[in-house]
C-alpha atoms as a PDB file:
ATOM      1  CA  UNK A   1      39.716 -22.840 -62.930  1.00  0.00           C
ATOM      2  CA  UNK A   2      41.410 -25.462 -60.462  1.00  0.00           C
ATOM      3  CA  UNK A   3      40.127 -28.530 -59.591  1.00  0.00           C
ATOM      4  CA  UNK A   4      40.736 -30.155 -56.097  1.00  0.00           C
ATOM      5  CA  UNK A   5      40.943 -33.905 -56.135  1.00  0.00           C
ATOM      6  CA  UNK A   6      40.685 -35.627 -52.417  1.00  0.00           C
ATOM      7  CA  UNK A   7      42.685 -38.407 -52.762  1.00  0.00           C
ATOM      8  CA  UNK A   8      43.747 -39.163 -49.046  1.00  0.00           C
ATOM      9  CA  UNK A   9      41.536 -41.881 -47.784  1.00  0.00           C
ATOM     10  CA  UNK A  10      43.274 -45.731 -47.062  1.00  0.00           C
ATOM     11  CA  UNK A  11      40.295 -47.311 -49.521  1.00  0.00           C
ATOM     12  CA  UNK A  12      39.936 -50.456 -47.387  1.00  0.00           C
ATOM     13  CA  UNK A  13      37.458 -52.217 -49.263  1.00  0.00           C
ATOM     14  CA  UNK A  14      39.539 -51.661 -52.455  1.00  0.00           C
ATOM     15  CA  UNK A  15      42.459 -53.196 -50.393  1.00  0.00           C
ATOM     16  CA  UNK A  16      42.770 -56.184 -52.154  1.00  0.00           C
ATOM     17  CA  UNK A  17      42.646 -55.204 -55.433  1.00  0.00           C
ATOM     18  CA  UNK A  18      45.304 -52.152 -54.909  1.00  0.00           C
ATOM     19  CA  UNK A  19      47.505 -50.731 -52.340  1.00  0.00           C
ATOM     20  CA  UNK A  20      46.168 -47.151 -53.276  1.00  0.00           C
ATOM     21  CA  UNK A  21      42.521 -46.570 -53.406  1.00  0.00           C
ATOM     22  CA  UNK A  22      43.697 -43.843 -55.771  1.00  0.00           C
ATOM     23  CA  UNK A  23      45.637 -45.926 -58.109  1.00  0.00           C
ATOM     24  CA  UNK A  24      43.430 -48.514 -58.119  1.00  0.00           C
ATOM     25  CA  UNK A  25      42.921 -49.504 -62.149  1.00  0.00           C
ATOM     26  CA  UNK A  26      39.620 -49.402 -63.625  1.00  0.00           C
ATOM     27  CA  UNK A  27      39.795 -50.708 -67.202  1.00  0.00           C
ATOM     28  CA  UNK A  28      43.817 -50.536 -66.508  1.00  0.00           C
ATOM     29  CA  UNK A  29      43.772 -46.672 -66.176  1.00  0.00           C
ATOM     30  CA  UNK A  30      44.151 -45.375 -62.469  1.00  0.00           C
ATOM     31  CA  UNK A  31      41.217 -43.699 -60.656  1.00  0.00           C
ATOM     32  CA  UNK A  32      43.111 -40.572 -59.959  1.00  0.00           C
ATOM     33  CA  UNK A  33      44.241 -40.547 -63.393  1.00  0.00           C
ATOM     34  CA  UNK A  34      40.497 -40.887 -64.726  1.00  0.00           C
ATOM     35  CA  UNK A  35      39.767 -38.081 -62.400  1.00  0.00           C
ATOM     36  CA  UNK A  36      42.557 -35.883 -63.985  1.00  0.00           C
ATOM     37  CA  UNK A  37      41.343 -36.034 -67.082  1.00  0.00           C
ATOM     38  CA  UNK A  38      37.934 -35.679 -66.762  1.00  0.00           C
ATOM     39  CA  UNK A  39      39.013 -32.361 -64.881  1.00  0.00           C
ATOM     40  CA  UNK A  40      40.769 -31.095 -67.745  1.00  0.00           C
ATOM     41  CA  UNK A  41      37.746 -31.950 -70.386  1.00  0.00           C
ATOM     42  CA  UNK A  42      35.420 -30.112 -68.416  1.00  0.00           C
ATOM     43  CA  UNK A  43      38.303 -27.131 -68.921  1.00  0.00           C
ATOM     44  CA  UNK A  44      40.034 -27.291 -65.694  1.00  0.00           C
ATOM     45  CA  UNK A  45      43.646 -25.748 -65.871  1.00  0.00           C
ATOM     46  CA  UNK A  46      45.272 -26.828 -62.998  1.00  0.00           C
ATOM     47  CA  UNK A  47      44.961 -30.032 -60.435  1.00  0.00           C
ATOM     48  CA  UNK A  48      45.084 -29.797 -56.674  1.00  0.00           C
ATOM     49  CA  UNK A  49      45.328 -33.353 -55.340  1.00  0.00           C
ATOM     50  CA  UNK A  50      45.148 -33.880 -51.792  1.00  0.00           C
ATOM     51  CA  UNK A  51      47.594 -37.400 -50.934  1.00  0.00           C
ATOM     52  CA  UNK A  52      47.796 -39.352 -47.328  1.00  0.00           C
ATOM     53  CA  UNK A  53      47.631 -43.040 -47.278  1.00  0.00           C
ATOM     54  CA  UNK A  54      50.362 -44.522 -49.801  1.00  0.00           C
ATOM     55  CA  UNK A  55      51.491 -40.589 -50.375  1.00  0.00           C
ATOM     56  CA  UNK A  56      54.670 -41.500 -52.080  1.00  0.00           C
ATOM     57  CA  UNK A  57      53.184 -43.532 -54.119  1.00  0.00           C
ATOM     58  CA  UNK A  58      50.621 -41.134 -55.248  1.00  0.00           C
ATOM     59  CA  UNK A  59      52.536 -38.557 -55.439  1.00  0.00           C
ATOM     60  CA  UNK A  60      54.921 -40.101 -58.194  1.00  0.00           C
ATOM     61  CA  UNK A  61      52.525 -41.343 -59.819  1.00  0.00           C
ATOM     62  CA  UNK A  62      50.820 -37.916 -60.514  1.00  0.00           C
ATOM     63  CA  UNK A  63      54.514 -35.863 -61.084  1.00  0.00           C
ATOM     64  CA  UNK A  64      54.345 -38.619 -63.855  1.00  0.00           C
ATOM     65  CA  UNK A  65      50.755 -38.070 -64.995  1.00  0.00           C
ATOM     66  CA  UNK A  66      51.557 -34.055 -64.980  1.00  0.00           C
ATOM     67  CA  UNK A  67      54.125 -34.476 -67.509  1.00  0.00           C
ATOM     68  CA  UNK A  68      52.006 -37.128 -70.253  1.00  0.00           C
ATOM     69  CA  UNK A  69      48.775 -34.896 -70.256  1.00  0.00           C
ATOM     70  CA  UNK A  70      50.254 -31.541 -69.802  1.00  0.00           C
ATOM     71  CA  UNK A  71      48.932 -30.020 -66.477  1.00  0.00           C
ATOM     72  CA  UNK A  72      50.118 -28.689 -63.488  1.00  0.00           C
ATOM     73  CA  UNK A  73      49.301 -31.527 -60.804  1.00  0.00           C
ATOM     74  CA  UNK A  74      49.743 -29.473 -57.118  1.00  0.00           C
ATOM     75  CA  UNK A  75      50.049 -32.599 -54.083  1.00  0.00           C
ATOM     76  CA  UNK A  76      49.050 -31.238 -50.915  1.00  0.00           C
ATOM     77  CA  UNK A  77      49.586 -33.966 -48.291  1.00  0.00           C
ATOM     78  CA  UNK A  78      47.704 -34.583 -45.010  1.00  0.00           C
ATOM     79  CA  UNK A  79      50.009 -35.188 -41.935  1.00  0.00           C
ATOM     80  CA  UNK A  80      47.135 -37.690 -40.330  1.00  0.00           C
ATOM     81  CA  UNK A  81      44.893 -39.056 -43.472  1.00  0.00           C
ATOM     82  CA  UNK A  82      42.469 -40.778 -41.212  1.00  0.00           C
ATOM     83  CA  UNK A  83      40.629 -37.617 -40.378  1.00  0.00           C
ATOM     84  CA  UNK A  84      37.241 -36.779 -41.858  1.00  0.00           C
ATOM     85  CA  UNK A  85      37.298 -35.464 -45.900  1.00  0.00           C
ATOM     86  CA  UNK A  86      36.395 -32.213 -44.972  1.00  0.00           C
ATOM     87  CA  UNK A  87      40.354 -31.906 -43.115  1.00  0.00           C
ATOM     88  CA  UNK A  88      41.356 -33.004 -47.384  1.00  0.00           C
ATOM     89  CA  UNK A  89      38.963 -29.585 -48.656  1.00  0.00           C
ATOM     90  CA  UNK A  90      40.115 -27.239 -46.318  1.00  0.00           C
ATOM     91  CA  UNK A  91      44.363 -28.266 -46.948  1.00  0.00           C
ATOM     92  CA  UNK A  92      43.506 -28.759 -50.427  1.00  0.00           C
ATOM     93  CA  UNK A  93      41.820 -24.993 -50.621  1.00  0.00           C
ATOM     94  CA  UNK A  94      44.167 -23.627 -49.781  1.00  0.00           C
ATOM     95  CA  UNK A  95      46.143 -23.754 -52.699  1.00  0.00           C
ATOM     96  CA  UNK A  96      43.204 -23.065 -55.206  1.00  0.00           C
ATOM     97  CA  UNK A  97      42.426 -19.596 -56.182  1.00  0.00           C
ATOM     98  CA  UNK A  98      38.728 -18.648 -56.359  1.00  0.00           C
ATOM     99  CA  UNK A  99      36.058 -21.295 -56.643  1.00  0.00           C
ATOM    100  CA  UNK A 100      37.208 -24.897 -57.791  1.00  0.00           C
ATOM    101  CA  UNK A 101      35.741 -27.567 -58.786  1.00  0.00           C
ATOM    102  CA  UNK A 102      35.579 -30.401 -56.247  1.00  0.00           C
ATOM    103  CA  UNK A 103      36.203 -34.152 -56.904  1.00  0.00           C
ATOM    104  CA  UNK A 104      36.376 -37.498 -55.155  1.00  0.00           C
ATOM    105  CA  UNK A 105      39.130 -39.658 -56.339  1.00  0.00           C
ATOM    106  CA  UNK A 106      36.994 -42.718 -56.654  1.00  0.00           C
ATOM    107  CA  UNK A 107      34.152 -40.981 -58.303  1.00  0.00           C
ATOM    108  CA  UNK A 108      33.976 -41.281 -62.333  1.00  0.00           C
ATOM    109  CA  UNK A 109      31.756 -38.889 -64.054  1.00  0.00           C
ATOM    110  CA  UNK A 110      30.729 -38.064 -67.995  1.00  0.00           C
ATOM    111  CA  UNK A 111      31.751 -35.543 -69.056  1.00  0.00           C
ATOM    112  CA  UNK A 112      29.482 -33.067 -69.906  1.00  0.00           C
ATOM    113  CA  UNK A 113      28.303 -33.626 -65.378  1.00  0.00           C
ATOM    114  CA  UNK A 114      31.369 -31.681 -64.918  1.00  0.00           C
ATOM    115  CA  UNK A 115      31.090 -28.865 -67.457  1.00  0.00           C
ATOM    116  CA  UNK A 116      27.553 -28.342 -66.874  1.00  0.00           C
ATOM    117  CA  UNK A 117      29.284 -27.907 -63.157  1.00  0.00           C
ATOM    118  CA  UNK A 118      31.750 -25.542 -63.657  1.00  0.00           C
ATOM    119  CA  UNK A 119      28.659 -23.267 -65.368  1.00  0.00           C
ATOM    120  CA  UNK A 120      26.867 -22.857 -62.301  1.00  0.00           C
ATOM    121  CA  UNK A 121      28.870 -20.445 -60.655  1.00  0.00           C
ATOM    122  CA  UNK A 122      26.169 -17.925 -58.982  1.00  0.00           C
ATOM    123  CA  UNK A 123      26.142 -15.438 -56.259  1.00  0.00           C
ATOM    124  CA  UNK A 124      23.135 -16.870 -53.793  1.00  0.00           C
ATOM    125  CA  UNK A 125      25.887 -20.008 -53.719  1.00  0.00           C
ATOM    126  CA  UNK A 126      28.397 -21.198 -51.368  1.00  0.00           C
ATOM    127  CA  UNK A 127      28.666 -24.153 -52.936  1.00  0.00           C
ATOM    128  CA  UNK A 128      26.616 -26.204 -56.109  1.00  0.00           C
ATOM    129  CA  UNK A 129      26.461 -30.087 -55.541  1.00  0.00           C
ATOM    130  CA  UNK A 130      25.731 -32.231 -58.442  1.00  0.00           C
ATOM    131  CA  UNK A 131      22.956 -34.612 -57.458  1.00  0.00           C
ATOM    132  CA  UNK A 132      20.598 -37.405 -58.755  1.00  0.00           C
ATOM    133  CA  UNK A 133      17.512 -38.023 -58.412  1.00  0.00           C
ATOM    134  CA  UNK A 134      17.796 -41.716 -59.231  1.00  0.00           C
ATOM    135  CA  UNK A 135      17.944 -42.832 -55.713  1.00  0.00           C
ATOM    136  CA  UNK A 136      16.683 -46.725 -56.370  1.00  0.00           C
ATOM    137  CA  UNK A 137      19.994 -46.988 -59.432  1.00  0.00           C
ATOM    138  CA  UNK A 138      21.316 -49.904 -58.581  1.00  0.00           C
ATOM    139  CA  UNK A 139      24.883 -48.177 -59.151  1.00  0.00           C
ATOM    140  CA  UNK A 140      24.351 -46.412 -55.728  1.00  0.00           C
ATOM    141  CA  UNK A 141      25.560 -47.982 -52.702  1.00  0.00           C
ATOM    142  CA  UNK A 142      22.393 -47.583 -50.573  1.00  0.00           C
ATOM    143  CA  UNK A 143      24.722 -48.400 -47.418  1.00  0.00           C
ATOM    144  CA  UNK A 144      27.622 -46.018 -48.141  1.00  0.00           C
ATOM    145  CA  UNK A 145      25.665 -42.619 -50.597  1.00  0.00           C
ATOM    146  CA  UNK A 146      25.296 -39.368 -49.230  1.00  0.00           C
ATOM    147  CA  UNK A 147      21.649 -38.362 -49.387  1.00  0.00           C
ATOM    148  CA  UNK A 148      20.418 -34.918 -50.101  1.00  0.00           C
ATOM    149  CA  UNK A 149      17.130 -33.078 -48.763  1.00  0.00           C
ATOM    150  CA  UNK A 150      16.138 -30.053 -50.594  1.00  0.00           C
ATOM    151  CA  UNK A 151      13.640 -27.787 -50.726  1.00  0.00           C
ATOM    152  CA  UNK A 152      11.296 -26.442 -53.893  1.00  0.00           C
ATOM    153  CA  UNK A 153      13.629 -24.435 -55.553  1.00  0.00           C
ATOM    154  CA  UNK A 154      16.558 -27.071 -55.196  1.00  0.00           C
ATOM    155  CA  UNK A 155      18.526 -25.705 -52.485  1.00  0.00           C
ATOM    156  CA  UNK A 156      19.778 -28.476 -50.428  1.00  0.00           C
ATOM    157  CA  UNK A 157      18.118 -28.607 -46.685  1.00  0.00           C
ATOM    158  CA  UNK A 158      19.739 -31.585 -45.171  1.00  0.00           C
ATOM    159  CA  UNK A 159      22.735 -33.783 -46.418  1.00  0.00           C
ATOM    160  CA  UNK A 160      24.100 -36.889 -44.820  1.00  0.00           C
ATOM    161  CA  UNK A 161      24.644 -40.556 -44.596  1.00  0.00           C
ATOM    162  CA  UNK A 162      22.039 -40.998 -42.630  1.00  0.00           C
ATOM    163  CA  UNK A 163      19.196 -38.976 -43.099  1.00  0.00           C
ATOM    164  CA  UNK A 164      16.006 -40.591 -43.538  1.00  0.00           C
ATOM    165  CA  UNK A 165      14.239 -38.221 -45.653  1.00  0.00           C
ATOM    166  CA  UNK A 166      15.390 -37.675 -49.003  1.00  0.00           C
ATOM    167  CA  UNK A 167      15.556 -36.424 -52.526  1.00  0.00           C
ATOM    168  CA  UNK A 168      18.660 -37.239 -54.041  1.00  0.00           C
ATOM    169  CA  UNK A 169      21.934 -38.624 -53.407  1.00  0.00           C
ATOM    170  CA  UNK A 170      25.267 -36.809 -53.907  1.00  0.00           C
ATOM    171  CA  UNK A 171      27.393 -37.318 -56.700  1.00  0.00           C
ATOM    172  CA  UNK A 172      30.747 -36.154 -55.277  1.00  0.00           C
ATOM    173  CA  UNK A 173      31.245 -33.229 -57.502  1.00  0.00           C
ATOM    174  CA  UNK A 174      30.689 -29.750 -56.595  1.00  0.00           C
ATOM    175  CA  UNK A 175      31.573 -26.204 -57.667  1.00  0.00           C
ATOM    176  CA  UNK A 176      32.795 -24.698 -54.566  1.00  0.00           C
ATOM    177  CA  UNK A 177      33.542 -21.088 -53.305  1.00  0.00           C
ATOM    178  CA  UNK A 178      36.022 -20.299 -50.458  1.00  0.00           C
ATOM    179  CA  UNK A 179      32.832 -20.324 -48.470  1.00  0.00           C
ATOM    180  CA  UNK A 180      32.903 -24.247 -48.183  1.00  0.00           C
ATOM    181  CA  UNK A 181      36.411 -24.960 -46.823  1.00  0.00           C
ATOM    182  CA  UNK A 182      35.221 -21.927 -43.764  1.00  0.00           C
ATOM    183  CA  UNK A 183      31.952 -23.584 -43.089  1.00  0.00           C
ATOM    184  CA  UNK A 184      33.813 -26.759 -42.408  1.00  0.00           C
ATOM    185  CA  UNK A 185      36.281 -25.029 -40.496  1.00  0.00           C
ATOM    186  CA  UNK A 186      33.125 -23.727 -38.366  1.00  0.00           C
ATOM    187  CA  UNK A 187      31.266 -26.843 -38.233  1.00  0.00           C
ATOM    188  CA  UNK A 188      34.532 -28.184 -36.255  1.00  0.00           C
ATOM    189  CA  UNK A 189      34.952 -25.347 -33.758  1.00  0.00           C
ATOM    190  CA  UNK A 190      31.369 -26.230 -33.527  1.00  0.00           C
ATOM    191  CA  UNK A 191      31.749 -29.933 -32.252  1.00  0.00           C
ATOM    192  CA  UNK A 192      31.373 -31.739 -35.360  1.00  0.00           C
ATOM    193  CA  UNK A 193      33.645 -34.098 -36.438  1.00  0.00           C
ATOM    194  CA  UNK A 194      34.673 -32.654 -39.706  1.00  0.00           C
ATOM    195  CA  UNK A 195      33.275 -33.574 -42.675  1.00  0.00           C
ATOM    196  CA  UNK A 196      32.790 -32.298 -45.892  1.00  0.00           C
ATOM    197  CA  UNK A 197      28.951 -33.010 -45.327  1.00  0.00           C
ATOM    198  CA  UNK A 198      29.109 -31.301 -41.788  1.00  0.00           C
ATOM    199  CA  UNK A 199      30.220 -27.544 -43.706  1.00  0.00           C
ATOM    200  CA  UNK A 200      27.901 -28.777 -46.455  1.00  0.00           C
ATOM    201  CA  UNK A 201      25.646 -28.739 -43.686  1.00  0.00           C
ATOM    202  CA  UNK A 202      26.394 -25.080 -42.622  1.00  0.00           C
ATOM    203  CA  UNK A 203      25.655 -23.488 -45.934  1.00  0.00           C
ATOM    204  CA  UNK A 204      22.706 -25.445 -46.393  1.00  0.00           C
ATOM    205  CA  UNK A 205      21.483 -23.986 -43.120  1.00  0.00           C
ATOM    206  CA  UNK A 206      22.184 -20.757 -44.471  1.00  0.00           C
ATOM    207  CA  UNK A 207      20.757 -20.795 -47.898  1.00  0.00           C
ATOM    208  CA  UNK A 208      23.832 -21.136 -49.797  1.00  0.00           C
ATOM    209  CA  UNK A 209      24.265 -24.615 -50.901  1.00  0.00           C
ATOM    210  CA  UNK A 210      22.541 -25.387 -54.151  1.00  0.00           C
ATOM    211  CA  UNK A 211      22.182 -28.104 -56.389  1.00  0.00           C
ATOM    212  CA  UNK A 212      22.461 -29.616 -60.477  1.00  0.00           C
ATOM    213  CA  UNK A 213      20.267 -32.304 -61.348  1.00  0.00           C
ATOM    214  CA  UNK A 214      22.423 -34.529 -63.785  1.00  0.00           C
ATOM    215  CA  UNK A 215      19.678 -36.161 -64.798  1.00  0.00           C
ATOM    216  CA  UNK A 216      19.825 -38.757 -67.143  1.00  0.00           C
ATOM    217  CA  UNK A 217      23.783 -39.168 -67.160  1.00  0.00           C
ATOM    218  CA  UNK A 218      26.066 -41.250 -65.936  1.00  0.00           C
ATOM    219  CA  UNK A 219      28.204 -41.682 -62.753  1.00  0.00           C
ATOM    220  CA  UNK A 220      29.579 -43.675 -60.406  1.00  0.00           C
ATOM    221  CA  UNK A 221      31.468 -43.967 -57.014  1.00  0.00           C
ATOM    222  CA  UNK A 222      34.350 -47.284 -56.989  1.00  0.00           C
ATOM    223  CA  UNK A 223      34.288 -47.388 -53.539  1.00  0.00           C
ATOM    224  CA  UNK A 224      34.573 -51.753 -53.053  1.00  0.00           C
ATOM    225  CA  UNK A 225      34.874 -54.943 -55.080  1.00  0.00           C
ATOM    226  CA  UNK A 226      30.986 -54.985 -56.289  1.00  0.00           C
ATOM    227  CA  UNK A 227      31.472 -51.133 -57.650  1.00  0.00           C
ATOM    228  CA  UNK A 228      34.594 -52.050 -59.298  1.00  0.00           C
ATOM    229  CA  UNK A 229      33.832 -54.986 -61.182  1.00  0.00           C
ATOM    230  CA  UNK A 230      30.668 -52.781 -62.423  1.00  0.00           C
ATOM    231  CA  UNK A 231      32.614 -50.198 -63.612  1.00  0.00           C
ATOM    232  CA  UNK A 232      35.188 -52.425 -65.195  1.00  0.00           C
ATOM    233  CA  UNK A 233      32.227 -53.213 -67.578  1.00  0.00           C
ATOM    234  CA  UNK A 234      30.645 -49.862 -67.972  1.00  0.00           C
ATOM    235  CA  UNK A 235      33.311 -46.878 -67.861  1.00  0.00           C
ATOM    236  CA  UNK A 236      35.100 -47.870 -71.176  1.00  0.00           C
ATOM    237  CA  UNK A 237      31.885 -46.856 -72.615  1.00  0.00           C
ATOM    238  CA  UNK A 238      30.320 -44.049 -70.621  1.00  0.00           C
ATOM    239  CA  UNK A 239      33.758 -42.334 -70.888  1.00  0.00           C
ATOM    240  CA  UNK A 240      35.022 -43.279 -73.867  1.00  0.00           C
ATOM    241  CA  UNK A 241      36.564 -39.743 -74.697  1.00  0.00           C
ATOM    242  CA  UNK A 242      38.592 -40.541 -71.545  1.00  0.00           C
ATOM    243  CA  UNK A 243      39.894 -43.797 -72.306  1.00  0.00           C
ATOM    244  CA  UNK A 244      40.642 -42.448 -75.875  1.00  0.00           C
ATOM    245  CA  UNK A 245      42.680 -39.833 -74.713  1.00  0.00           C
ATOM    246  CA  UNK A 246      44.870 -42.685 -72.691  1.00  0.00           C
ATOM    247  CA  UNK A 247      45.430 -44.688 -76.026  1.00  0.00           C
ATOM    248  CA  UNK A 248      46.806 -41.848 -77.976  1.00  0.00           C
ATOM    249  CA  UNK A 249      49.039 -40.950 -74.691  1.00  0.00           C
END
């Protein structure tokens, strides 16, 4: 299975500790890097990684990364990276065949999140989300997470920044179908803006977004300075197969 890796955003809060959001170190290994290999634990075989601000940069970087952990690493790059994410998922899509599994650059996962992911593959879904429950964990952002609505059998209902009724907030990994990158694609010639959460929207509307509980594991998005100083402290041990894997090259 591919994975698709949005990696396009400018990362302004991260500014001053990297020009790249994407490259931006964590325990001095790269986000997108971190993201890579996570992918391939979870038994991913090839990396889609959508690039915009910095591209060149990126882009090096992973022809670099392809070659030290053995994967095909597929750039796709966005002409104007300052549109909404869902613009990243439907370029990105493109190149993937069949359902993917869908990552955020700056989110960091254990592992077994994304393999218990990649199992969920189901007919009644669009799209699976992986969610948590924890809401009040102080390693969610309360003014940036995406919060998620569902109903009793776990199909989401509403997702957004700012709903006010809520379940769950949304991890940033999903198992996607071609259906997603079309429901964003119909959201827009709807009026929205674009967003992933606006086709995320769509299917929920329709029944076909769905959800994983990760329950008790761990997570996180490095989206400014607070985030990354936490993470510098806990990823080396919530992913230590990752960092392993770095030291033995």
């Amino acid at each position: 299975m591919d994975a698709l890796i949005i990696a396009a955003g400018y990362g302004s809060r991260l500014a001053d500790l990297s020009p790249s959001k994407p490259l931006t170190p964590v325990a001095g290994v790269p986000l997108i890097e971190i993201g890579v290999r996570q992918a391939m634990h979870a038994g991913v075989t090839r990396v889609v990684v959508v690039t915009g601000h910095k591209a060149d940069l990126v882009e090096a970087f992973l022809a670099d990364l392809s070659l030290r952990v053995g994967i095909e690493i597929v750039p796709v790059r966005l002409s104007d990276w300052s549109t909404p994410n869902g613009y990243s998922v439907m370029a990105g899509a493109t190149r993937c065949e069949g359902n993917y599994l869908l990552m955020m650059a700056d989110h960091m996962f254990e592992a077994d999140i994304l393999e218990r992911l990649l199992g969920e593959d189901r007919a009644d879904r669009g799209v699976t989300l992986a969610i948590d429950r924890r809401v009040d964990s102080p390693l969610v952002d309360p003014d940036d997470a995406t919060w998620v609505k569902m109903d009793a059998e776990g199909r989401i209902t509403a997702i957004g920044k700012h709903i006010t009724s809520y379940d769950a907030v949304d991890c940033g990994a999903f198992l996607a179908t071609p259906e997603l990158a079309i429901a964003i694609r119909d959201a827009i010639a709807q009026g929205k803006s674009g967003s992933l959460s606006d086709g995320m929207q769509r299917l929920a509307d329709a029944g076909r977004a769905g959800t994983m509980d990760i329950e008790d594991a761990w997570w996180m998005d490095v989206d400014d300075p607070r985030a990354h100083n936490l993470a510098e402290e806990l990823a080396p041990w919530h992913l230590a197969l990752t960092f392993a894997t770095v030291r033995e090259g």
